[in-house]
Protein backbone atom coordinates (compact mmCIF):
# COMPACT_ATOMS: atom_id res chain seq x y z
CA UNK A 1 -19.35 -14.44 83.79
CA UNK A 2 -16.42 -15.49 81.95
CA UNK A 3 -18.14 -18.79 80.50
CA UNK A 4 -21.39 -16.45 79.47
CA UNK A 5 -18.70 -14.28 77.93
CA UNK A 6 -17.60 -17.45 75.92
CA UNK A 7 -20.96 -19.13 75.29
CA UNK A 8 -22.14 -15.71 73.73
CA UNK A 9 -19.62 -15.40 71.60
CA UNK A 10 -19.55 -18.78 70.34
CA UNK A 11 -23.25 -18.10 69.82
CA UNK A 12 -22.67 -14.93 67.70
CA UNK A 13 -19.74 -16.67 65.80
CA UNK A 14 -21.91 -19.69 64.85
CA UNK A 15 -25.12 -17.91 63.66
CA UNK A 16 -23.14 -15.36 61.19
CA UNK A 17 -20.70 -18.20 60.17
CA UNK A 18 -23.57 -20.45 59.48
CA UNK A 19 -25.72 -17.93 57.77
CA UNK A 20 -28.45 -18.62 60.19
CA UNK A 21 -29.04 -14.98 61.36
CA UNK A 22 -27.47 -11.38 59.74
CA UNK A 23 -24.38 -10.23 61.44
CA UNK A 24 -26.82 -7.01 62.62
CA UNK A 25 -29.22 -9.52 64.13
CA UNK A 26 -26.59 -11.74 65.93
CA UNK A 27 -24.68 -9.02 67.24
CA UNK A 28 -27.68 -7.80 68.94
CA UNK A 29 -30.45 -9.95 69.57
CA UNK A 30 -27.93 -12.83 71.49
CA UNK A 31 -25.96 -10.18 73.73
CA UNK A 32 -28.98 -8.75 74.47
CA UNK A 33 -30.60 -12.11 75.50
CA UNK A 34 -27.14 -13.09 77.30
CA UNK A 35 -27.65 -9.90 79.78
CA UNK A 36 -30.98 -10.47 80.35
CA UNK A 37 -30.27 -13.92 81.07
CA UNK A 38 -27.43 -12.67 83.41
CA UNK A 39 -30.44 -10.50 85.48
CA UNK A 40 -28.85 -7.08 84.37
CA UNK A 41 -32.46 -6.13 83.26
CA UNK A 42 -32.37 -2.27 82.92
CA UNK A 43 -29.13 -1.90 82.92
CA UNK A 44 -28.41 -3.77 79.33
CA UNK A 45 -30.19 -0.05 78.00
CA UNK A 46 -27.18 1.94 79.52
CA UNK A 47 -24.94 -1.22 78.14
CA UNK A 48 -25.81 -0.80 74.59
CA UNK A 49 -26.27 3.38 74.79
CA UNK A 50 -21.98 3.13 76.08
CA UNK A 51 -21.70 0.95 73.12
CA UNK A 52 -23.20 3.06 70.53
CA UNK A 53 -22.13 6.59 72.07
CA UNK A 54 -17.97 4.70 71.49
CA UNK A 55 -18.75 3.17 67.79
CA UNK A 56 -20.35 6.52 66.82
CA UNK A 57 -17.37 8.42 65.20
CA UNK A 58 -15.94 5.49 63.42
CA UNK A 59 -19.12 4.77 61.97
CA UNK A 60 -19.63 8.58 61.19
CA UNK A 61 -16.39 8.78 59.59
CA UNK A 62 -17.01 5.35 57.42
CA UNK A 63 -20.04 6.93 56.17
CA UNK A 64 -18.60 10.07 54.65
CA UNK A 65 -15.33 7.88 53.84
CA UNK A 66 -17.35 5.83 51.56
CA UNK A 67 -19.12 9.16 49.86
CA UNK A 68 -16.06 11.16 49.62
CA UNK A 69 -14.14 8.71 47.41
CA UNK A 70 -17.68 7.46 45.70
CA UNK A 71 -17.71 11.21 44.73
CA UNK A 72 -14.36 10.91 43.21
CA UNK A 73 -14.82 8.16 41.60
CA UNK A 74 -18.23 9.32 40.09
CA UNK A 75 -16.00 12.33 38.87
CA UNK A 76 -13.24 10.15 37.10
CA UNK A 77 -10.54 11.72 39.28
CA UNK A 78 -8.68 8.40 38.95
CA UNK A 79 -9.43 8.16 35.38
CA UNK A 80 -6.16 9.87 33.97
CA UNK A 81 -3.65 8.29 36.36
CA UNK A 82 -5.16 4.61 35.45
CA UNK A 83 -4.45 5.64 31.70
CA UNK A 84 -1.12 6.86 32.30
CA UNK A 85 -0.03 3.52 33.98
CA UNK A 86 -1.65 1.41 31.19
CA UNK A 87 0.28 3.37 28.58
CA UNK A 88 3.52 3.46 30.46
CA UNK A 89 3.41 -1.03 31.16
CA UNK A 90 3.44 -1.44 27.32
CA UNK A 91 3.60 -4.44 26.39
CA UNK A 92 6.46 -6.09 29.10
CA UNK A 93 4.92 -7.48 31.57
CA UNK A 94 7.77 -6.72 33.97
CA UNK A 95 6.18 -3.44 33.84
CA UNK A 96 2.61 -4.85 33.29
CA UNK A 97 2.58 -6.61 36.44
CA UNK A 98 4.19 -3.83 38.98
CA UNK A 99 1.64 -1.14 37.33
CA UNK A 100 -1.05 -3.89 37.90
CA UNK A 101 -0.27 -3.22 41.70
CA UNK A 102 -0.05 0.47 41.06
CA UNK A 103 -2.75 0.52 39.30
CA UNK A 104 -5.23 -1.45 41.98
CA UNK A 105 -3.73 0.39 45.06
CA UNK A 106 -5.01 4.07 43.57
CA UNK A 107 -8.32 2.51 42.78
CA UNK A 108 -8.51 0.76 46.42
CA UNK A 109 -8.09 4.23 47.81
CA UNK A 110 -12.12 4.15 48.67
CA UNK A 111 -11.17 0.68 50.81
CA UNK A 112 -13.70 -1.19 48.90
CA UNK A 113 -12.51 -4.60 47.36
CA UNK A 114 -15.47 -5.49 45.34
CA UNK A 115 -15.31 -2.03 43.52
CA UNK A 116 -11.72 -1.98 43.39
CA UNK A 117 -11.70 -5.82 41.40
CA UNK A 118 -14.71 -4.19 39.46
CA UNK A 119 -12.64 -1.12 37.79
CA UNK A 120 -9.03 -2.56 37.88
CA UNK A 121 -9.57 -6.21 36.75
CA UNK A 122 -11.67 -5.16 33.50
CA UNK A 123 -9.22 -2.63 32.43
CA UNK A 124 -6.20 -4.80 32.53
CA UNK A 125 -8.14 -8.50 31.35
CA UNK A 126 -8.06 -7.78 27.54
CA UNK A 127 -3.95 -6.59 27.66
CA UNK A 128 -3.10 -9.71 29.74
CA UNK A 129 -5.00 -11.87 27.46
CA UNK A 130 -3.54 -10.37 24.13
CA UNK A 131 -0.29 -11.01 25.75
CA UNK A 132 -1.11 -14.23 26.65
CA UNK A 133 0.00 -13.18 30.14
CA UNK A 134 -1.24 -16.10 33.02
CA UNK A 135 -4.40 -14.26 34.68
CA UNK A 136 -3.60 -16.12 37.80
CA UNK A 137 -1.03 -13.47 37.71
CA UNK A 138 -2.98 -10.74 37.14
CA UNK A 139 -5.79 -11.86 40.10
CA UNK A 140 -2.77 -12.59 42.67
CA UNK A 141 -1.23 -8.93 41.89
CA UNK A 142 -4.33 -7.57 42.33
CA UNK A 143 -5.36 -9.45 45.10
CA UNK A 144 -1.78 -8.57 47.11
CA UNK A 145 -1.90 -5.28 46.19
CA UNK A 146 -5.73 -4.36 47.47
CA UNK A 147 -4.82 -6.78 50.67
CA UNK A 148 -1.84 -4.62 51.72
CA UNK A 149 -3.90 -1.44 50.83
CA UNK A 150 -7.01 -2.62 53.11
CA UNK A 151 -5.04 -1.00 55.77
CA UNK A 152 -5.47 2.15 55.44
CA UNK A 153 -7.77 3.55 58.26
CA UNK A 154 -10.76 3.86 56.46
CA UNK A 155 -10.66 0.40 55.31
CA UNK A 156 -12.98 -2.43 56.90
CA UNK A 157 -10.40 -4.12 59.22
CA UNK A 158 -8.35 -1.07 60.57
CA UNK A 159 -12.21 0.40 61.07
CA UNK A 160 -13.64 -2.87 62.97
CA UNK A 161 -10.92 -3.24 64.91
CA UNK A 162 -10.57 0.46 65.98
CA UNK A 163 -14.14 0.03 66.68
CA UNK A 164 -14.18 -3.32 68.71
CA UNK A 165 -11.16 -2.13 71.42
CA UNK A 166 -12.80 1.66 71.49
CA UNK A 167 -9.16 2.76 69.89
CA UNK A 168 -8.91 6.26 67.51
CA UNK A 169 -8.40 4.87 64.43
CA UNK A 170 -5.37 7.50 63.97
CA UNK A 171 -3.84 5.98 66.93
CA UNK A 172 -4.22 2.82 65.70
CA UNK A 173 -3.07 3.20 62.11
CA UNK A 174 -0.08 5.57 62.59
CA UNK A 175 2.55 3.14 63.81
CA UNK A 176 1.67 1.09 60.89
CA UNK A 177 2.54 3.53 57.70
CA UNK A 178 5.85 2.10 57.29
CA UNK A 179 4.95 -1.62 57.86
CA UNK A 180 2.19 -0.94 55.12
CA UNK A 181 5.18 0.81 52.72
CA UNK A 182 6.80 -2.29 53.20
CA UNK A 183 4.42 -4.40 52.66
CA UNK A 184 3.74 -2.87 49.57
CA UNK A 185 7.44 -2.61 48.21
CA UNK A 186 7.33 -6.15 48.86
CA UNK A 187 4.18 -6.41 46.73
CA UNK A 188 5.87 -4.41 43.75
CA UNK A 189 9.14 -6.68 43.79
CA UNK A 190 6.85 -9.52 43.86
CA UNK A 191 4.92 -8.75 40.73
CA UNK A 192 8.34 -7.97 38.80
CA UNK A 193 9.61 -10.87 39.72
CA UNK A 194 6.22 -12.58 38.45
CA UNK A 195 6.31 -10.18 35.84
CA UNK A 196 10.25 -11.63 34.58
CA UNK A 197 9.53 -15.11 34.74
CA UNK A 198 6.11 -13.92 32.28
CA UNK A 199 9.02 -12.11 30.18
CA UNK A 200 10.96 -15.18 30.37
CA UNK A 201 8.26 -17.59 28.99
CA UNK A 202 6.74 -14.69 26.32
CA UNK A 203 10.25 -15.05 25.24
CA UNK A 204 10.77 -18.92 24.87
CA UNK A 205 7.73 -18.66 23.02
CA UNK A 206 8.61 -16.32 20.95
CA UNK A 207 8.54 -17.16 16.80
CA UNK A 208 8.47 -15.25 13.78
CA UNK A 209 4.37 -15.25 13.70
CA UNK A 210 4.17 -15.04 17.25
CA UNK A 211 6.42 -11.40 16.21
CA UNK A 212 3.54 -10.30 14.29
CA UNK A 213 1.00 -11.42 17.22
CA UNK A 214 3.30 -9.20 19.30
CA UNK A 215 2.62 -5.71 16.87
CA UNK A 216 -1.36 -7.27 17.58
CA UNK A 217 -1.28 -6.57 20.69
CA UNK A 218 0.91 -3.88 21.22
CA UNK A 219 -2.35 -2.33 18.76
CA UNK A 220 -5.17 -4.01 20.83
CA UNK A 221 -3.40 -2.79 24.37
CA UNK A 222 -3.71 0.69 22.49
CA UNK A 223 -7.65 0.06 22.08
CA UNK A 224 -7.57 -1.05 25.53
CA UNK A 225 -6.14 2.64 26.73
CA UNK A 226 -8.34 4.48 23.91
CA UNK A 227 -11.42 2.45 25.10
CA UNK A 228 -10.52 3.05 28.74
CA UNK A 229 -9.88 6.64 28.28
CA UNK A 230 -13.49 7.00 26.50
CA UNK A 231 -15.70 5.24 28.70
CA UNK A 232 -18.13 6.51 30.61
CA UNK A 233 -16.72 10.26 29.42
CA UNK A 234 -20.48 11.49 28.60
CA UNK A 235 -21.76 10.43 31.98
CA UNK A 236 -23.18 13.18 34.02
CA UNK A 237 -20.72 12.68 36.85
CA UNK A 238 -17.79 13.03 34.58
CA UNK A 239 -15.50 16.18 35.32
CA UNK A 240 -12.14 16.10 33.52
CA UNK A 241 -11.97 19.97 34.15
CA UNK A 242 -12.10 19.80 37.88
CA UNK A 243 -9.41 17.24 37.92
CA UNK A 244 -6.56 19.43 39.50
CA UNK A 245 -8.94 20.70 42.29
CA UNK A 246 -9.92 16.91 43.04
CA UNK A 247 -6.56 15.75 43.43
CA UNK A 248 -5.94 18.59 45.37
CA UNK A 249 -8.43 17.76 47.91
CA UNK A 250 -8.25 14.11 48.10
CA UNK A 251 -4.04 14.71 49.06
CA UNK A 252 -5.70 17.83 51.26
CA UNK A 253 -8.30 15.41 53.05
CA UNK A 254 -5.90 12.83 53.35
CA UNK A 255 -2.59 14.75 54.89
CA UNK A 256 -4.80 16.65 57.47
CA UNK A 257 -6.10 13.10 58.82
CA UNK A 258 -3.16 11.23 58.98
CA UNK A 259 -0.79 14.32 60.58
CA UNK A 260 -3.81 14.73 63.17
CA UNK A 261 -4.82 18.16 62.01
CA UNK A 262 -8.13 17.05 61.56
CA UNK A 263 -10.08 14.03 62.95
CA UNK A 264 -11.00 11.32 60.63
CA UNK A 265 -14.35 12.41 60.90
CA UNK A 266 -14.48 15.82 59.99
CA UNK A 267 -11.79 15.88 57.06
CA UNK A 268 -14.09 13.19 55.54
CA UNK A 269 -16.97 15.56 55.76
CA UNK A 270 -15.33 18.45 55.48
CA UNK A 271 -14.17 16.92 51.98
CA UNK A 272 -17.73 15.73 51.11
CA UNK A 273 -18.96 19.48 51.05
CA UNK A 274 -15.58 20.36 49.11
CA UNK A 275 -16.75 17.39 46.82
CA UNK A 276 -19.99 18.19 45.74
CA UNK A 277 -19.55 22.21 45.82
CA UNK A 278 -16.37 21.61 42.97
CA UNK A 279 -18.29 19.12 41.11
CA UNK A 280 -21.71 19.17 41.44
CA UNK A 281 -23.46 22.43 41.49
CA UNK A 282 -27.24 21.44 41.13
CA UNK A 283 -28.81 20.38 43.94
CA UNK A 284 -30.47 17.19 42.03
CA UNK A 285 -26.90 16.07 41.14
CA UNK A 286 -25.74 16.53 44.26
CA UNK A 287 -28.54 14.29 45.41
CA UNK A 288 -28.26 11.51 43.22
CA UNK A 289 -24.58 11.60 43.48
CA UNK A 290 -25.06 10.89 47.47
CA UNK A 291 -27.85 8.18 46.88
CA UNK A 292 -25.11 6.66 44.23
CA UNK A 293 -23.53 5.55 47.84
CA UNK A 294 -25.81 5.56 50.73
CA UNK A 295 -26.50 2.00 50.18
CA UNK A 296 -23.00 0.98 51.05
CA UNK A 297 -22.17 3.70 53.62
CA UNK A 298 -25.51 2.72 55.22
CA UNK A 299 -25.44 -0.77 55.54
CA UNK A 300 -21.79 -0.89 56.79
CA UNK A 301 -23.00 1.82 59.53
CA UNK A 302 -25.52 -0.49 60.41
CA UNK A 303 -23.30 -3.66 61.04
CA UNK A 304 -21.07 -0.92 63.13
CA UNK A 305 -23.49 0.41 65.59
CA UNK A 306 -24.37 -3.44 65.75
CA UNK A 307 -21.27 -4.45 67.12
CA UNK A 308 -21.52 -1.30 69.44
CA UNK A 309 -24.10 -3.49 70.82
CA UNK A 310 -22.46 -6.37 71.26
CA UNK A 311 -18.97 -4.90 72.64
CA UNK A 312 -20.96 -2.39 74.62
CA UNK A 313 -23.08 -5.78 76.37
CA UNK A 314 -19.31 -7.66 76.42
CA UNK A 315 -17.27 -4.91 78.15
CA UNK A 316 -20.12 -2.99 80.45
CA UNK A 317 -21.64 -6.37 81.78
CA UNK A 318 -18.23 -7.49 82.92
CA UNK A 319 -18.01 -10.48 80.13
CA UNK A 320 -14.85 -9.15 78.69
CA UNK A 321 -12.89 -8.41 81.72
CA UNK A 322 -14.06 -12.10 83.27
CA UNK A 323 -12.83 -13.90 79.61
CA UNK A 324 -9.69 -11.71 79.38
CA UNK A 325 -8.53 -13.17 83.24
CA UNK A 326 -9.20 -15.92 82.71
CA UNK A 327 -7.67 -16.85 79.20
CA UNK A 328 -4.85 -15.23 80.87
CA UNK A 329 -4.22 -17.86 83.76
CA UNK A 330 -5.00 -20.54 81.00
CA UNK A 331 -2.23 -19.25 79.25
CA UNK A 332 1.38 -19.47 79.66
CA UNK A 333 3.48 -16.52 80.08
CA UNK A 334 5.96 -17.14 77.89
CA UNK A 335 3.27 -17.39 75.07
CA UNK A 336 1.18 -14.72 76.26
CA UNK A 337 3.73 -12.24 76.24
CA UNK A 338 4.40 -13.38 72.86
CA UNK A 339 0.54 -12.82 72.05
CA UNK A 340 1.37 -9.98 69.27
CA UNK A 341 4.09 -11.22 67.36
CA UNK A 342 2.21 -14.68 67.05
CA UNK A 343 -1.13 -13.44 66.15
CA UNK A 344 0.88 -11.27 63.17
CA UNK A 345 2.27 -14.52 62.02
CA UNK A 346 -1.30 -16.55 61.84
CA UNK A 347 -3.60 -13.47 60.72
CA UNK A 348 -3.89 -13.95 57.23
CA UNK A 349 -4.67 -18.26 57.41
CA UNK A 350 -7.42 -16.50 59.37
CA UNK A 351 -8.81 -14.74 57.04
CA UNK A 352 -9.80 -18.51 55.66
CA UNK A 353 -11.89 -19.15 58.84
CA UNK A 354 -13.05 -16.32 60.08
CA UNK A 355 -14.69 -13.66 58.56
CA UNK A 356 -14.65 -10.32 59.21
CA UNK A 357 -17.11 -9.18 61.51
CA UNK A 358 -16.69 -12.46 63.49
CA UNK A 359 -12.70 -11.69 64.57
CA UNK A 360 -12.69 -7.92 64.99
CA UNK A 361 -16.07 -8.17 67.25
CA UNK A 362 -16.17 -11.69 68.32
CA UNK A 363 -12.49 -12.73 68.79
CA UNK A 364 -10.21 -9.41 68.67
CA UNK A 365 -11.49 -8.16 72.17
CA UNK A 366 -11.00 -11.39 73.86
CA UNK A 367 -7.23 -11.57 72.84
CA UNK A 368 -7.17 -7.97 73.26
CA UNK A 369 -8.05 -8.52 77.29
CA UNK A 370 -5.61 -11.66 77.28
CA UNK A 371 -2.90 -9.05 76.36
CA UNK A 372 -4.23 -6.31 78.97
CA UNK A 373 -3.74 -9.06 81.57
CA UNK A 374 0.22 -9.46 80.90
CA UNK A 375 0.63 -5.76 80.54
CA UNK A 376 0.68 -5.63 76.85
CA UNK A 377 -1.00 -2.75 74.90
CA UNK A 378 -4.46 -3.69 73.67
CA UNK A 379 -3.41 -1.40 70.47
CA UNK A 380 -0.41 -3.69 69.50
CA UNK A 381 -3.21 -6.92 69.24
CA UNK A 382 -5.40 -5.44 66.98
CA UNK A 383 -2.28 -4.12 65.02
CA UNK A 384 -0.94 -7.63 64.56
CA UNK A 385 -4.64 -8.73 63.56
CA UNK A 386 -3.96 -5.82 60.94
CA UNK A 387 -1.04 -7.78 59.80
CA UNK A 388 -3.37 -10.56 57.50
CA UNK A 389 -6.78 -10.99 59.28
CA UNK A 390 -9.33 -9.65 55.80
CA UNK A 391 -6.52 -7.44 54.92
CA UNK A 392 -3.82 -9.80 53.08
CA UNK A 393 -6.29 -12.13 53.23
CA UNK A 394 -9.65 -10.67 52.29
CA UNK A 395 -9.18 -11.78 48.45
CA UNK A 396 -8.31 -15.34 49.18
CA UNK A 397 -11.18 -16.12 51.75
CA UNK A 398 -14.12 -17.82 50.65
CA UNK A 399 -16.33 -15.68 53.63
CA UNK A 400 -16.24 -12.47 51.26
CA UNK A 401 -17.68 -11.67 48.31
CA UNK A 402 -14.87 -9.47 46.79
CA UNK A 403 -13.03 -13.13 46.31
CA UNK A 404 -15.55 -14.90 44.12
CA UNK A 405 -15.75 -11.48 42.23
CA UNK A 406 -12.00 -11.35 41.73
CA UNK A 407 -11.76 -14.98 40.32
CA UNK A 408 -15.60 -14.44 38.66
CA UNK A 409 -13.83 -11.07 36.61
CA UNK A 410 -10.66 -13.10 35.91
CA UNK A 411 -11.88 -16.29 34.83
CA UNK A 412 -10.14 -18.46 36.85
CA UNK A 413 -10.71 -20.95 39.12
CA UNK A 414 -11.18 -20.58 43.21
CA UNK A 415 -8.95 -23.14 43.64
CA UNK A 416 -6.45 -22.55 41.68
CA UNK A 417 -6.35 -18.52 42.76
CA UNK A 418 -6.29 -20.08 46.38
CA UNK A 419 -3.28 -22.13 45.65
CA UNK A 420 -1.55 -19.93 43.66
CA UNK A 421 -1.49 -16.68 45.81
CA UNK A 422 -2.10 -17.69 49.23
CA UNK A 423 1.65 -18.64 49.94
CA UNK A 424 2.61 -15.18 48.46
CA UNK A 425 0.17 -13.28 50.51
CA UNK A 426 1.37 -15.05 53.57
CA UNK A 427 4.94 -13.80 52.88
CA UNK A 428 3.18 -10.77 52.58
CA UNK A 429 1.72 -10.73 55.88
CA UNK A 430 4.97 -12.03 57.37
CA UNK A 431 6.71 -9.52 56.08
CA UNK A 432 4.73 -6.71 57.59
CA UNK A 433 4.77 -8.95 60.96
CA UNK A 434 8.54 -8.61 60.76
CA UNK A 435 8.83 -4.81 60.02
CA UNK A 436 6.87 -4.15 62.70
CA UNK A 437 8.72 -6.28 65.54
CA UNK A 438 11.95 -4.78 64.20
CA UNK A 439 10.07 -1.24 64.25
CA UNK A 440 8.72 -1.93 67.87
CA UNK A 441 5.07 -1.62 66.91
CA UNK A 442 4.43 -4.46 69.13
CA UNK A 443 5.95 -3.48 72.27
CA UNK A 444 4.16 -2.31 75.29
């Protein structure tokens, strides 16, 4: 069982890593072929109905997730604080770079990387280039700043790996608030420390012209805000005069998840009927606003109740368990026991090899078990996978699109991006790792 466990997995890993099948087709059509194989016949049905009855709520609450803060974004709610911050960073990019990482954790608030590069990285572009600010800096702020912020627990990894170990994503997520705050002060000193050595060389280069090239573009950054501001503020979606009921509910929808008032679930769709009855009376708006965002909502659903497949197969057939023992007695203790605090130190190099579908459903569970076996708490695994594993790391890897769109929007080279910010981003992630062992997140 355990080696049909392994040989599965490898299986699923390989086809989705080598683009040979989808991640939906992989993570059903092999475990499905593994059982049968195995001579569970009939009983792979009730396998992948357990699956899909545990993966259920977490893809429920992705869904409305994705169309409550695609209806806020449609709205502009975010509009006014994004101006504010490019006003207040002037033109000194010690403040430039710390409200770059402002700036990109309010827009990450939907948990989507590509959309978050999309609206952040175009706003800020012309004032770094006017300032003649590196924009390696400006794609490694952003790119810490959205990593950190990926786990919140609506975001893809917190989500996948609530979903592969069957954990409430509350009960996941909650021990991890104040890593995350650290992990993001770290992020803000970072960037004004990048932010004084930009100072520093604006300074050196500093001559009379250049003094005049200053006044430039202390007048372009002010197009940049007055463009910014304007944009877009004809659209049909636009609602500047609902923005203090927005705000409102987004903090509303937001504090009744995290103190456990509401489930994840229904404060998502409780706020998606708030949504559209503020801003969106007609039914036809309301309408097109939802199909603005099914496509996303819907396809990441789909990869979801795919890996309820494959976990359900894993875990009901007896896989798991068998893989879990036995990586156990192939382990040492000493390491094993150690299995947390290790896995927080290595999870954002990878980010570089795995992506993520592959870890949370293929690899995640199996460590997961290797931890049940020495008495550790499944929960504190997938936390220290939280640590780096597409969260820290999901702007560096080459296995996600967001990363090619970061450097694409930017200008830069992959490379260069790659060598410039992974070594901060891995302080990052050890920093988190570290606030949580001194915080006892890992602990049984």
């Amino acid at each position: 069982m355990a080696l049909a466990g392994f040989v599965t997995i490898v299986l699923v890993l390989a086809a989705i890593l080598s683009k040979k099948l989808s991640p939906l087709i992989a993570m059903v059509a092999i475990p499905v072929g593994a059982a049968l194989l195995l001579g569970f016949g009939g009983q792979t049905n009730e396998f992948i109905v357990s699956g899909l009855v545990a993966i259920a709520p977490i893809a429920v609450m992705f869904i409305f997730a994705i169309l409550f803060f695609g209806i806020m974004n449609d709205a502009k709610v975010f509009d006014p604080i994004v101006n504010s911050i490019l006003r207040i960073v002037g033109t000194d990019p010690r403040k430039i770079l710390p409200g770059t990482a402002i700036l990109t954790a309010i827009v990450h608030l939907d948990g989507s990387g590509a959309s978050t590069f999309l609206i952040a990285i175009p706003a800020l572009k012309p004032l770094y280039e006017k300032l003649n600010i590196d924009l390696k800096l400006l794609a490694c702020t952003a790119a810490m700043s959205a990593g950190v912020c990926n786990l919140l627990p609506w975001g893809g990894p917190t989500i996948r790996a609530a979903s592969a170990l069957n954990i409430p994503v509350l009960e996941l997520y909650r021990p991890l608030i104040a890593v995350q705050a650290s992990g993001f002060l770290f992020v803000l000193v970072t960037a004004y420390y990048l932010g004084k050595r930009a100072y520093r060389k604006q300074t050196l280069n500093l001559s009379a012209p250049a003094n005049n090239n200053v006044c430039e573009s202390k007048e372009a950054e002010n197009n940049v805000v007055n463009d910014n501001m304007t944009k877009n503020t004809n659209t049909e979606f636009n609602k500047p005069q609902y923005f203090a009921a927005n705000i409102t509910l987004t903090l509303l929808v937001i504090g009744l998840m995290i103190t456990g008032v509401l489930q994840p679930v229904v404060a998502f769709m409780c706020g998606v009927v708030a949504a559209l009855l503020i801003n969106y009376r007609e039914i036809d708006s309301q309408a097109m606003c939802i199909n603005n965002h099914a496509k996303t909502a819907i396809s990441m659903a789909v990869i979801l109740f795919a890996a309820g497949v494959f976990s359900g197969i894993l875990k009901h057939s007896g896989m798991l368990a068998a893989m879990a023992q036995t990586g156990a007695e192939a382990m040492p203790s000493a390491l094993s026991a150690q299995l947390p605090a290790l896995l927080g130190f290595i999870a954002m190099p990878l980010s570089l090899l795995f992506d993520p579908d592959s870890f949370y459903f293929g690899i995640l569970p199996v460590l997961a078990g290797i931890a049940a076996e020495n008495n550790l708490p499944q929960a504190a695994v997938a936390q220290a996978a939280l640590m780096g594993q597409m969260t820290t790391g999901f702007a560096v890897s080459p296995l996600t699109p967001a990363t090619f769109l970061l450097v694409g929007l930017t200008g830069i080279n992959l490379a260069d991006h790659q060598r410039f910010t992974i070594p901060l981003l891995l302080i990052t992630s050890w920093v988190m790792t570290l606030t949580a062992i001194v915080l006892g997140v890992f602990k049984a």
